[in-house]
Protein backbone atom coordinates (compact mmCIF):
# COMPACT_ATOMS: atom_id res chain seq x y z
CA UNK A 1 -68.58 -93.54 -89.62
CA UNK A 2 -70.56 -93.68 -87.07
CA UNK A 3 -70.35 -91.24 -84.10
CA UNK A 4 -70.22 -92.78 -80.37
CA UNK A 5 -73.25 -92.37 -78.17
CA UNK A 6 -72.91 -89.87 -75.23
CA UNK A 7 -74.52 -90.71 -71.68
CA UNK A 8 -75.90 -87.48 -70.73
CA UNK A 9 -75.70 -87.98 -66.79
CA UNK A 10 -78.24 -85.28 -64.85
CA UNK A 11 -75.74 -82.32 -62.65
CA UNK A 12 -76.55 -82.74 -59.14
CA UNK A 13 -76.15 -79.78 -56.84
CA UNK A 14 -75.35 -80.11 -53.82
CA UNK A 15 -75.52 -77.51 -50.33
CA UNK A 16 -74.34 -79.01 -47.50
CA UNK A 17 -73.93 -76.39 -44.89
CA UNK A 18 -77.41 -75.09 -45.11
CA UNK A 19 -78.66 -78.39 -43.77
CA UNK A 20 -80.07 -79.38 -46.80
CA UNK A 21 -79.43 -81.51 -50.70
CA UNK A 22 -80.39 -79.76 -53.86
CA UNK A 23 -81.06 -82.20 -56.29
CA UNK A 24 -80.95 -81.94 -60.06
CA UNK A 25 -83.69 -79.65 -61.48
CA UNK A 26 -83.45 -78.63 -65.30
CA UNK A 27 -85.14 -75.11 -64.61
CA UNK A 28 -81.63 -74.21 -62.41
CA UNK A 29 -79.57 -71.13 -63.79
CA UNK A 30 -75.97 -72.06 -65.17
CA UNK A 31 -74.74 -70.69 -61.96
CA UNK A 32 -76.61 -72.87 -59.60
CA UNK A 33 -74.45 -75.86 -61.24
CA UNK A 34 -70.83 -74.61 -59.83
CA UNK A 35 -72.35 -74.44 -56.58
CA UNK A 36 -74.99 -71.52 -55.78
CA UNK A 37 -78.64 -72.57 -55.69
CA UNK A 38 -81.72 -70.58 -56.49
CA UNK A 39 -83.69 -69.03 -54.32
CA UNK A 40 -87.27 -70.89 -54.85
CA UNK A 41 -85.59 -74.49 -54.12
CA UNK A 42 -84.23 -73.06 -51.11
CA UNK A 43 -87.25 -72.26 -49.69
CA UNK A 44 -89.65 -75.04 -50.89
CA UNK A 45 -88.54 -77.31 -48.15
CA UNK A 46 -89.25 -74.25 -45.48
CA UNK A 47 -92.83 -73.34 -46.98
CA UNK A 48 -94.97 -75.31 -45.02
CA UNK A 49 -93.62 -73.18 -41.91
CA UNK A 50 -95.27 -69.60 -43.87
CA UNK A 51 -98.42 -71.07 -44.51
CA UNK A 52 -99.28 -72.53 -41.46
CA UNK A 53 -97.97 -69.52 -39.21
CA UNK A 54 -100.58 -67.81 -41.74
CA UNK A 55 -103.24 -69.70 -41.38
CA UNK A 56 -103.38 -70.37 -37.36
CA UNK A 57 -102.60 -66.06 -37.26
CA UNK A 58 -105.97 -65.52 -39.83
CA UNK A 59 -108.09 -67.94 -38.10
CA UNK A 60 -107.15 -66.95 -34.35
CA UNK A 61 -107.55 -63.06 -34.64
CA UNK A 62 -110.99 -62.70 -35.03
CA UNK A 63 -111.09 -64.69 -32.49
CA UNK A 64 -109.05 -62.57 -30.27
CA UNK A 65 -111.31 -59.66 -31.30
CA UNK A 66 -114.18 -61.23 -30.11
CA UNK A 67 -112.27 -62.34 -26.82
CA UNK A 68 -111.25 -59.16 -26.22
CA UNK A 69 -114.44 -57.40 -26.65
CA UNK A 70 -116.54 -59.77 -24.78
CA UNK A 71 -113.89 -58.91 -21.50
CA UNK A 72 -113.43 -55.13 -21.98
CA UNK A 73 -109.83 -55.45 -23.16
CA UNK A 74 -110.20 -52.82 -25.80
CA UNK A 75 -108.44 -49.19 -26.58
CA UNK A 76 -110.17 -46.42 -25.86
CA UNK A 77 -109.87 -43.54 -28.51
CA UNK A 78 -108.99 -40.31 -26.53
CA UNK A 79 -109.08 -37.76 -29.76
CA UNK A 80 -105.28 -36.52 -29.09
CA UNK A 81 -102.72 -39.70 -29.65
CA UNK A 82 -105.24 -41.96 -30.26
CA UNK A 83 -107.66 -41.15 -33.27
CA UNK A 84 -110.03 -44.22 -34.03
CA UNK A 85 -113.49 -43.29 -33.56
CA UNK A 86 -114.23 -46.25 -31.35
CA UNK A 87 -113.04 -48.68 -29.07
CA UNK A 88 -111.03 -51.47 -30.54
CA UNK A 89 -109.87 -54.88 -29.28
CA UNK A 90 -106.13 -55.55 -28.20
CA UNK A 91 -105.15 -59.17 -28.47
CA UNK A 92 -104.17 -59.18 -31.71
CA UNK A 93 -100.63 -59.62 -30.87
CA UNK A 94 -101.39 -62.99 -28.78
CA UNK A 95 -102.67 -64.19 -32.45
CA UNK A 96 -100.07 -63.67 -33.86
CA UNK A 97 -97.69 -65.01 -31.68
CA UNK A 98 -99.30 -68.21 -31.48
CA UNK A 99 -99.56 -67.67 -35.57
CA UNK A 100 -95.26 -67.62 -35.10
CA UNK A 101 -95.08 -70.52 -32.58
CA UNK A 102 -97.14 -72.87 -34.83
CA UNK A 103 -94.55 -71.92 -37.72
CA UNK A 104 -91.88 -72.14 -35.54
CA UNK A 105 -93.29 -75.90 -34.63
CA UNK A 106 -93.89 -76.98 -37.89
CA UNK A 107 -89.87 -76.33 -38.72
CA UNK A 108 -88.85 -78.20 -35.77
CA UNK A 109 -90.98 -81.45 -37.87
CA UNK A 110 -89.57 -80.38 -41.07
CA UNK A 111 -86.67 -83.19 -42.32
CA UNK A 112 -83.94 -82.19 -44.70
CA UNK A 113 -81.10 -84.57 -46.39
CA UNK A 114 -77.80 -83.66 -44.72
CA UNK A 115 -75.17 -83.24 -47.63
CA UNK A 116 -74.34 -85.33 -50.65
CA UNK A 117 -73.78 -89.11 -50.23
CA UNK A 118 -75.24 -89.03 -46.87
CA UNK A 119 -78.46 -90.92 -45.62
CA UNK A 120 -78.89 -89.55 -42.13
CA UNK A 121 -81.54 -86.40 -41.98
CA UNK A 122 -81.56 -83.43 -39.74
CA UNK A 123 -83.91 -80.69 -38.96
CA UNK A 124 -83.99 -77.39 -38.55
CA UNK A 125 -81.75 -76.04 -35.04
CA UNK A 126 -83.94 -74.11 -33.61
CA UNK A 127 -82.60 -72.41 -29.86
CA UNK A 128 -84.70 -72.50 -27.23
CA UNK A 129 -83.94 -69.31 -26.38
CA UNK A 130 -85.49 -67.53 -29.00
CA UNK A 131 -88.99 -69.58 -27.82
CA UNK A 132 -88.10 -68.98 -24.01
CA UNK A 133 -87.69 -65.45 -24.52
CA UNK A 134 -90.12 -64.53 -26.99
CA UNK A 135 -92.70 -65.78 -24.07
CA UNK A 136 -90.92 -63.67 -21.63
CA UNK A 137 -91.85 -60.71 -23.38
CA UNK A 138 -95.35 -61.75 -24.80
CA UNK A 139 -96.11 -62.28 -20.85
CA UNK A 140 -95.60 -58.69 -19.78
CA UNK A 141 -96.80 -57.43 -23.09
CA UNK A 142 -99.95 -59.11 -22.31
CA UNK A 143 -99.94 -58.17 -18.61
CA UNK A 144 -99.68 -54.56 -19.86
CA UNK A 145 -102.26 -54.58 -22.38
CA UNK A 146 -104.71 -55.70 -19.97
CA UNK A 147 -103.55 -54.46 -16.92
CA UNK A 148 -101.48 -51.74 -17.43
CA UNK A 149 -97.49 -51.77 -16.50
CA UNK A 150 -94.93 -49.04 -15.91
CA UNK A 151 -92.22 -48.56 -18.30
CA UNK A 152 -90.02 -50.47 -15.80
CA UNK A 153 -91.36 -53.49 -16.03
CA UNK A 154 -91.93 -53.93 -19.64
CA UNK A 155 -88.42 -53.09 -19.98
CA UNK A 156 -87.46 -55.73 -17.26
CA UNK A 157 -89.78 -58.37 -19.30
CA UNK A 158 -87.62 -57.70 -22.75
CA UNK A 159 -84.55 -57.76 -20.86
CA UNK A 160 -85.63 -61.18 -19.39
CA UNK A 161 -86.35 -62.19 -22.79
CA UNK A 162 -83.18 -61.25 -24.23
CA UNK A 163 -81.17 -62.94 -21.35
CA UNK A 164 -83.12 -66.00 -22.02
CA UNK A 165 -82.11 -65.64 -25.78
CA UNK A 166 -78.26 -65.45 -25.05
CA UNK A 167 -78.13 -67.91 -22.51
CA UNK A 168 -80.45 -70.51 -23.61
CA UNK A 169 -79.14 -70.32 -27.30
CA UNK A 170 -75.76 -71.68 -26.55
CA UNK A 171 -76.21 -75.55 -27.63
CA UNK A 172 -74.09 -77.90 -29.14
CA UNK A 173 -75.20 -77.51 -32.46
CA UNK A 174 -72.88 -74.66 -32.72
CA UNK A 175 -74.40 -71.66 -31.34
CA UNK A 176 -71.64 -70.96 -28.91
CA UNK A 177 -70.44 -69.54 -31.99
CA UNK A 178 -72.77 -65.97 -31.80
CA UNK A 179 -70.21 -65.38 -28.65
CA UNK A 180 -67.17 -66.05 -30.88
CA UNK A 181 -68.45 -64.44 -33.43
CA UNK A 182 -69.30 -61.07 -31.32
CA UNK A 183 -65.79 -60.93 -30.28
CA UNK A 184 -64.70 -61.64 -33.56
CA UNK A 185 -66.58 -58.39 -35.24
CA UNK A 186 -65.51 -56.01 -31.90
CA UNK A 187 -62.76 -57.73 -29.75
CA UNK A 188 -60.45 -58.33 -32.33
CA UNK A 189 -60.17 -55.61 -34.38
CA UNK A 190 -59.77 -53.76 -31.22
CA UNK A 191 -56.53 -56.12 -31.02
CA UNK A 192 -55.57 -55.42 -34.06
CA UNK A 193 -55.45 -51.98 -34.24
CA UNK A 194 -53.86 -51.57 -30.94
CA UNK A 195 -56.48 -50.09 -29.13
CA UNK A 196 -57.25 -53.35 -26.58
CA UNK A 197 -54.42 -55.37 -25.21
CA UNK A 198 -53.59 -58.72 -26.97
CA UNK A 199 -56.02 -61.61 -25.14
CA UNK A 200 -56.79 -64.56 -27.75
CA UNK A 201 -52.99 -66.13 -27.42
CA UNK A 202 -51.29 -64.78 -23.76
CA UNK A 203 -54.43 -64.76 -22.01
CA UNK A 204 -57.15 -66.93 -23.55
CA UNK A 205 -59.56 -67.55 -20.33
CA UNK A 206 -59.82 -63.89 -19.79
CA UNK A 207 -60.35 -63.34 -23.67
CA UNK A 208 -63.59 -65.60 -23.08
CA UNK A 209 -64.54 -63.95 -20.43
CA UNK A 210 -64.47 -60.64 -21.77
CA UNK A 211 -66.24 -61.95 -25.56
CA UNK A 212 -69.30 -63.63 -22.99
CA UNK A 213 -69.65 -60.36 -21.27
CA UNK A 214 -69.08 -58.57 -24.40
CA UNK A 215 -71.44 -60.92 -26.45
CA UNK A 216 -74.04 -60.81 -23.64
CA UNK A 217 -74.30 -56.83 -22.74
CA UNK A 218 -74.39 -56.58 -26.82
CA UNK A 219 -77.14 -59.11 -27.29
CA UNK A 220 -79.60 -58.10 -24.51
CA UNK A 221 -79.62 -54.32 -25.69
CA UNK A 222 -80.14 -55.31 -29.29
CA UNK A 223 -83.61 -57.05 -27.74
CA UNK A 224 -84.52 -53.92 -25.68
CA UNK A 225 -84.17 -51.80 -28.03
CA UNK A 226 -85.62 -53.60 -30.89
CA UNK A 227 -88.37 -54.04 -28.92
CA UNK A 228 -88.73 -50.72 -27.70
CA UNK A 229 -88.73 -49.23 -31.22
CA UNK A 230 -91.34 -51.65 -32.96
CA UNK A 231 -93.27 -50.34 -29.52
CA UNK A 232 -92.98 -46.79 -30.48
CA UNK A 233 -93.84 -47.55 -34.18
CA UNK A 234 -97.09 -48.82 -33.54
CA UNK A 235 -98.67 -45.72 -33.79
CA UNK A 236 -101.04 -45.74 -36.57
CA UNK A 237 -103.79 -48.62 -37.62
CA UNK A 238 -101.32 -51.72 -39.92
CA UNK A 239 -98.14 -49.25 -39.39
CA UNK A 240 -96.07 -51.71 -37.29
CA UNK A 241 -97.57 -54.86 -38.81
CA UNK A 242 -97.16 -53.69 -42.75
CA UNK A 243 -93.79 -52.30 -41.69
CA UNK A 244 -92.20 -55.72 -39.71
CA UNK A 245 -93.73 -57.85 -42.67
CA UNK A 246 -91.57 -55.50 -45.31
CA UNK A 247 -88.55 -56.06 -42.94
CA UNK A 248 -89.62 -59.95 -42.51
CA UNK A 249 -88.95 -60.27 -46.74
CA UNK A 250 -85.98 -58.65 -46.33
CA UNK A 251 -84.95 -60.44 -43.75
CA UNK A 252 -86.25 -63.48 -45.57
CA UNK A 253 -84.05 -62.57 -48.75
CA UNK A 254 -80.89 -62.09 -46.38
CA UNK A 255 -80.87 -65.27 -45.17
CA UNK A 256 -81.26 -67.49 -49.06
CA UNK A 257 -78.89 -65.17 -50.20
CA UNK A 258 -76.33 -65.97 -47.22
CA UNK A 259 -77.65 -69.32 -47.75
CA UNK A 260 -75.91 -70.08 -51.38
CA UNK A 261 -73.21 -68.99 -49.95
CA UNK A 262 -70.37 -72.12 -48.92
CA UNK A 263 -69.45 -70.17 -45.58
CA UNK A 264 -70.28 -72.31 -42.49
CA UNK A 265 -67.13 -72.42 -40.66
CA UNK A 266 -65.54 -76.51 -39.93
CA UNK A 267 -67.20 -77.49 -36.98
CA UNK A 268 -69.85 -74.97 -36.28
CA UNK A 269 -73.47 -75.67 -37.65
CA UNK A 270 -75.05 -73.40 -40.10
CA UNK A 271 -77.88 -71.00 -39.10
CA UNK A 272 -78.70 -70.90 -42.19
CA UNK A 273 -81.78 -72.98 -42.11
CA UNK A 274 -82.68 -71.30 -38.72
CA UNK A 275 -82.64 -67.38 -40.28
CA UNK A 276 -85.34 -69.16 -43.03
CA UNK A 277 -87.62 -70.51 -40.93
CA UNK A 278 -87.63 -67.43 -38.32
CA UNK A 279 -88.22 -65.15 -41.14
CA UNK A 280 -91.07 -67.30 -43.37
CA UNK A 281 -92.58 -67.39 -39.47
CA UNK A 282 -92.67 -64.08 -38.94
CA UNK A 283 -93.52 -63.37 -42.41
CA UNK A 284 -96.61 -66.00 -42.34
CA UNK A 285 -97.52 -64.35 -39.01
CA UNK A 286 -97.77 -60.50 -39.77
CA UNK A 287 -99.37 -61.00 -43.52
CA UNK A 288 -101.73 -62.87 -41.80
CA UNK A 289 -102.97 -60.01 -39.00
CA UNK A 290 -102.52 -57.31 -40.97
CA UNK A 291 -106.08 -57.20 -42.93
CA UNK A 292 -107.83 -57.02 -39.63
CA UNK A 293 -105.12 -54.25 -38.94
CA UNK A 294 -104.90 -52.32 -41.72
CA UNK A 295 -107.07 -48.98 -41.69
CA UNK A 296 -109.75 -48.81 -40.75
CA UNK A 297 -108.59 -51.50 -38.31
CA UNK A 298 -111.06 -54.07 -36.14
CA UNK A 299 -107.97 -55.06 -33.68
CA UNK A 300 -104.79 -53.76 -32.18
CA UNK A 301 -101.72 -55.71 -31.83
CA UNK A 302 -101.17 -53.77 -28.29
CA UNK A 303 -97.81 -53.82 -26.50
CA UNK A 304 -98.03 -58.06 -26.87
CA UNK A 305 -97.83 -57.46 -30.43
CA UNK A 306 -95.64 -54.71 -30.63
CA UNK A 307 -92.74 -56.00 -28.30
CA UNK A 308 -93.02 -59.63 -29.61
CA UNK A 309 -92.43 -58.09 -33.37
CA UNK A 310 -89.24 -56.56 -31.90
CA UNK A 311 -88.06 -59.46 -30.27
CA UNK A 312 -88.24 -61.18 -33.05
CA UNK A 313 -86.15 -58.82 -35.46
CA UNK A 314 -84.02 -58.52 -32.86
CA UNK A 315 -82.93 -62.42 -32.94
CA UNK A 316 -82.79 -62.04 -36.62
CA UNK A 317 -80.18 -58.88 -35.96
CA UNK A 318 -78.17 -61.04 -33.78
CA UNK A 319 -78.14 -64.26 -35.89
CA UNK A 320 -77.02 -62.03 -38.69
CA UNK A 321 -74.13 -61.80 -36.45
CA UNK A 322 -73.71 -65.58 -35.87
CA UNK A 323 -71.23 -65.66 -38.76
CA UNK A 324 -68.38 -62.97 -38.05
CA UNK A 325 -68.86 -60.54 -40.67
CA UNK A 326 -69.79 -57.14 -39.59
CA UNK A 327 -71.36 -56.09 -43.05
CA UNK A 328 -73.80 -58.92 -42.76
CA UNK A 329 -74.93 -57.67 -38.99
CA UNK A 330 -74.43 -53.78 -40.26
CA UNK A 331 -77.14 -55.04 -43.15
CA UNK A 332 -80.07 -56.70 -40.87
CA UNK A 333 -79.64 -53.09 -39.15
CA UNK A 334 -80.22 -51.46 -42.01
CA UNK A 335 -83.18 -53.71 -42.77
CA UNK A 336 -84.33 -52.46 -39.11
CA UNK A 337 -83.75 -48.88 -40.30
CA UNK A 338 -86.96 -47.36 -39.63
CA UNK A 339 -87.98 -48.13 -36.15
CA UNK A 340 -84.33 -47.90 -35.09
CA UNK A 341 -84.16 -44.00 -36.90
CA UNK A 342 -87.77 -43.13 -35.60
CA UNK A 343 -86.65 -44.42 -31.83
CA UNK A 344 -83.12 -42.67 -32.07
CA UNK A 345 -85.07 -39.43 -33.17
CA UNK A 346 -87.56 -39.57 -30.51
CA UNK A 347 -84.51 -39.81 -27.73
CA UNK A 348 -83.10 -36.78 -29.19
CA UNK A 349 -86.22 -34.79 -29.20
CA UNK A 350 -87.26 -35.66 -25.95
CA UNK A 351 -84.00 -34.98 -24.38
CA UNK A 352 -83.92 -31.86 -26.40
CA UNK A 353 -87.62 -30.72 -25.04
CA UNK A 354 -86.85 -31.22 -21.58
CA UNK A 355 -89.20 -34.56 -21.57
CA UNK A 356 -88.42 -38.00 -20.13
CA UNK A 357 -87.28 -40.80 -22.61
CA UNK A 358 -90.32 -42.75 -22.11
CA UNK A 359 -92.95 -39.97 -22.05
CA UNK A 360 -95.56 -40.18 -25.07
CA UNK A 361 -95.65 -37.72 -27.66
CA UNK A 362 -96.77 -36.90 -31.15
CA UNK A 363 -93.38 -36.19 -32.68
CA UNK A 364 -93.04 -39.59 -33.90
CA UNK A 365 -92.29 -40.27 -38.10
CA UNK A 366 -96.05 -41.36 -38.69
CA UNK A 367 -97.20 -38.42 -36.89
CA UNK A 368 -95.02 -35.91 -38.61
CA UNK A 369 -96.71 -37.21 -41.92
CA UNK A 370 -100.52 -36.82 -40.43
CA UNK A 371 -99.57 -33.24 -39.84
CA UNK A 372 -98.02 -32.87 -43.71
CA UNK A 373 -101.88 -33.76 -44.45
CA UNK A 374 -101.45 -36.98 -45.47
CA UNK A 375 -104.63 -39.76 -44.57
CA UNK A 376 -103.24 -42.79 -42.05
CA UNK A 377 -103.65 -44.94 -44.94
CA UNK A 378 -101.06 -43.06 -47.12
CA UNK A 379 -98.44 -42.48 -44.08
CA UNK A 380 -98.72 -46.09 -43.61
CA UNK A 381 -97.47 -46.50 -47.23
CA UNK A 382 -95.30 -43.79 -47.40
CA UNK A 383 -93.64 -45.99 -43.96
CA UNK A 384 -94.02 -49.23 -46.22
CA UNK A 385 -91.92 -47.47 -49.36
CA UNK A 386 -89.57 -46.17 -46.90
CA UNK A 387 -88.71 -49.65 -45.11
CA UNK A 388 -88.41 -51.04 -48.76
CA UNK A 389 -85.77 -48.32 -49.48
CA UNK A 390 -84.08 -49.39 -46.10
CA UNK A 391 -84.31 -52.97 -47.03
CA UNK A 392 -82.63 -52.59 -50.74
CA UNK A 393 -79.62 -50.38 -49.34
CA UNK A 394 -79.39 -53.58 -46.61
CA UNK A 395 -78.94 -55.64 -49.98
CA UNK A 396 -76.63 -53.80 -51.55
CA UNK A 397 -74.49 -53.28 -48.39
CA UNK A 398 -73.90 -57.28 -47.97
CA UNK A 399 -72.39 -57.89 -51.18
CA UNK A 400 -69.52 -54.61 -51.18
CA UNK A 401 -66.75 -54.84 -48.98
CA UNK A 402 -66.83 -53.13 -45.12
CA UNK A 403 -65.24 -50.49 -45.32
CA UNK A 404 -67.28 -49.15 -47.78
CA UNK A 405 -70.67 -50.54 -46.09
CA UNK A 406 -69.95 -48.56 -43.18
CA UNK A 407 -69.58 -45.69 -45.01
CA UNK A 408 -72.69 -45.58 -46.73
CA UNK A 409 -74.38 -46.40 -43.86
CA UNK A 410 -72.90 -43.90 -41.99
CA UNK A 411 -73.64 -41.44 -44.39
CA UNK A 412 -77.49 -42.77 -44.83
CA UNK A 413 -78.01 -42.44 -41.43
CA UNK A 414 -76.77 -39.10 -40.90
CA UNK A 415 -78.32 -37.32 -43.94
CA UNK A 416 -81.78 -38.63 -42.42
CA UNK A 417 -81.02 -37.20 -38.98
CA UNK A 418 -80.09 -33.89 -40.69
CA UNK A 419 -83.38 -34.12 -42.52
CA UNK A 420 -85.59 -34.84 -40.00
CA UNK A 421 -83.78 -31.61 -38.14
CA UNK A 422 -84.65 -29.62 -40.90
CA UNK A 423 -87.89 -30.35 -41.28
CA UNK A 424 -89.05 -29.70 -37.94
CA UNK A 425 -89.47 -33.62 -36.73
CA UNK A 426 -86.69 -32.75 -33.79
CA UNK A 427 -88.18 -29.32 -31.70
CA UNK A 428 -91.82 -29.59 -31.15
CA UNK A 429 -93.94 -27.25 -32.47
CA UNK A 430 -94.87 -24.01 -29.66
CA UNK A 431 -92.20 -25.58 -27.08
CA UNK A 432 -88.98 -24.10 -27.25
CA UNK A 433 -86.06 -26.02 -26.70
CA UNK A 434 -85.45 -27.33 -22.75
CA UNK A 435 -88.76 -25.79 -21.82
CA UNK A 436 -91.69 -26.96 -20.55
CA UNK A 437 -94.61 -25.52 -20.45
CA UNK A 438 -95.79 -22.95 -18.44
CA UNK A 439 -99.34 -24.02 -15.74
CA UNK A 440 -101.89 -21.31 -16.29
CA UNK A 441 -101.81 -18.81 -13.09
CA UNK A 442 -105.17 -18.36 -13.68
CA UNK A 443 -108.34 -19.86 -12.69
CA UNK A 444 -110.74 -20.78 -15.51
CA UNK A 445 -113.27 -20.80 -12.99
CA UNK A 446 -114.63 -17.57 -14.30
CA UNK A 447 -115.09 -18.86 -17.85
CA UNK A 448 -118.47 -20.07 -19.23
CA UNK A 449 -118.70 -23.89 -19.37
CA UNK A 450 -117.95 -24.98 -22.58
CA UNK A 451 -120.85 -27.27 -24.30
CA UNK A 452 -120.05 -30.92 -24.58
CA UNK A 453 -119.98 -31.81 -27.74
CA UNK A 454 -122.42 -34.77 -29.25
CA UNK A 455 -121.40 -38.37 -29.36
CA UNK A 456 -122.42 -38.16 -33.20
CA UNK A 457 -120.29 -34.72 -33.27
CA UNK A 458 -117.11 -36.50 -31.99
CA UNK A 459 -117.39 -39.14 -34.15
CA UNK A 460 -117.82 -36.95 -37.10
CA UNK A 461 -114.83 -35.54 -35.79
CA UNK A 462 -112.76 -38.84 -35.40
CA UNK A 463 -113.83 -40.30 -38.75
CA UNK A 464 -112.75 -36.96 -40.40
CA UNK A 465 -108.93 -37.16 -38.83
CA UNK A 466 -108.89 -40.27 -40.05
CA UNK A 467 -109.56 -39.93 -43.42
């Protein structure tokens, strides 16, 4: 007897809060079928945005280097902080912001199917704000690189920049929800637990008020201080670069990961698409400077580059956030782990010293290594395996429940603060603690001149600290 034919029909998978449709594809994993997709269809739509923010960021930085040499904007080496034998070109960090922009415009062009059954398209949401601002602070990066700013005012550019970003991202494709969303990590449990009277039900147009405050004061220090730690990073030649493309990835995985997830809330539009195409346009960006940056590098990213970098993984911080869940937001600071521990260490030290907060010094991470003997080129690794280590504990924090991210976070964080105590990274080396040091009382008038050494004699010099 003869057996009835079957109709094998293809399995469509469908994602509809990521802004996008998953169609059948006989390479996907059993689990992609009840739901999940995998992670190389969720990026193939966003690709285009990597390799052009890639390509613009390779082709324009030589061209910056020449820019900048040809009008004197260049670092000069000084032998102390600053090691490279010659002068080098700034600019780099105007190449690769332009490098992110052009990313950033090719997702605004990219089309995606809605959801299942549905003909009408969308693209990705991108806020203005995170454009607006990132200018903000590229201006007064730039103005400092070739003019020279106080501390003042590069801190009032990134604090223009992140009021740009909290203001100017409120649309009405759901983005009032990082407000909502604030409160709803801090404000509430407050409530909760007692510890902050009860405002969502008997006294709902204060509760707003105090969650846009709230949201607002939160938002613009996560962009100063991002900023200001990718700033202090930049210390050695591909250091900041190597380390913000390691974070991009990470940042990159986050987001496809949170993206399989079903967990946009009725109502409010996913970010998911928008955490993609930030991260693939930051990612494009920095892979694409970094050979002209990596040791021995031909240009500087400057305090354009630097700031811009932080801005940027700054926004990703806070759209980590958009959702609600703390454990998500506690893991993109993880990811950030590096520049945020370096930055918290150099407060401490400085304080410690007797030295104002934003008064240079050598006590940094990258310079503790240089002293250990390593070459810049392996202290910039040993920071790139380091940022990887920071990136897989962000991993593994998202997917175990709060509680018990905060407490390994907690406990990461302080074990490397007691380390870098131990070690000697904290009290610098010949300056005891809340003292400076002492003027000479007397005249070296009296002393022979000393000979000035060679041009050919320094550089010897330079080449050999380097190496």
């Amino acid at each position: 007897m003869a057996e009835p034919a079957v109709t094998k029909e293809p399995i469509k998978n469908y994602r509809i809060s990521a802004g996008y449709m998953l169609t059948a594809n006989p390479c996907l994993a059993p689990a992609a079928v009840s739901g999940f997709m995998d992670g190389c269809q969720i990026l193939q739509p966003y690709m285009p945005i990597f390799f052009v923010s890639f390509l613009v960021t390779l082709v324009l930085t030589p061209l910056m280097r020449h820019l900048a040499l040809k009008h004197g904007v260049v670092d000069e080496p000084d032998f102390g902080r600053k090691i490279h034998a010659h002068p080098v070109a700034y600019l780099g960090g105007v190449a690769t912001f332009l490098g992110w922009l052009a990313g950033v415009v090719v997702s605004l062009l990219i089309v995606l199917p809605k959801g299942a059954g549905s003909g009408s398209m969308v693209s990705v949401q991108m806020p203005p704000g995170v454009i607006l601002g990132a200018g903000a602070v590229v201006l007064f990066g730039l103005l400092d690189d070739v003019y020279g700013l106080p501390p003042r005012f590069k801190i009032f550019g990134q604090f223009l920049g992140g009021t740009a970003f909290f203001f100017l991202a409120i649309d009405a494709h759901g983005f009032l929800g990082v407000r909502l969303d604030m409160a709803k990590m801090f404000i509430f449990p407050l409530e909760r637990y007692g510890w902050l009277p009860v405002l969502q039900l008997h006294h709902p147009m204060a509760f707003a008020t105090i969650a846009t405050m709230f949201s607002a004061i939160v938002v613009v220090f996560i962009i100063v201080a991002a900023c200001n730690a990718t700033n202090l990073l930049d210390g050695l030649d591909g250091l900041c670069s190597g380390v913000t493309g390691i974070m991009a990835m990470g940042y990159l995985i986050l987001a496809v990961f949170l993206a399989t997830q079903n967990l946009a809330a009725p109502g409010i539009a996913s970010v998911d698409p928008t955490r993609i195409a930030l991260s693939l346009a930051l990612l494009g960006s920095v892979l694409g400077f970094l050979p002209f940056n990596f040791n021995p590098a031909s240009i500087f990213m400057g305090d354009t580059g630097s700031m811009f970098l932080g801005f940027i993984c700054g926004t990703m911080i806070i759209l980590f956030a958009n959702d609600g869940i703390f454990r998500w937001f506690l893991g993109a600071l993880v990811i950030f782990g590096l520049p945020m521990l370096d930055t918290f260490l150099a407060i401490i030290r400085r304080k410690i010293n007797g030295r104002p907060v934003f008064s240079p010094d050598s006590g940094h991470f990258h310079h503790f290594l240089i002293k250990r003997g390593l070459s810049v080129r392996q202290a910039v690794l040993v920071s790139y395996a380091l940022t990887a280590v920071f990136v897989s504990f962000a991993l593994v924090i998202v997917i175990i429940p709060t509680g018990l991210a905060l407490g390994i976070y907690l406990v990461l964080f302080g074990w490397l603060v007691v380390a870098a105590f131990k070690m000697g990274m904290i009290f610098q080396e010949g300056l005891p603690p809340r003292q400076k040091p002492i003027a000479p009382l007397i005249s070296n008038a009296a002393a022979p001149p000393a000979t000035p050494a060679s041009p050919q004699a320094l550089t010897f010099t330079a080449e050999k600290r380097l190496n």
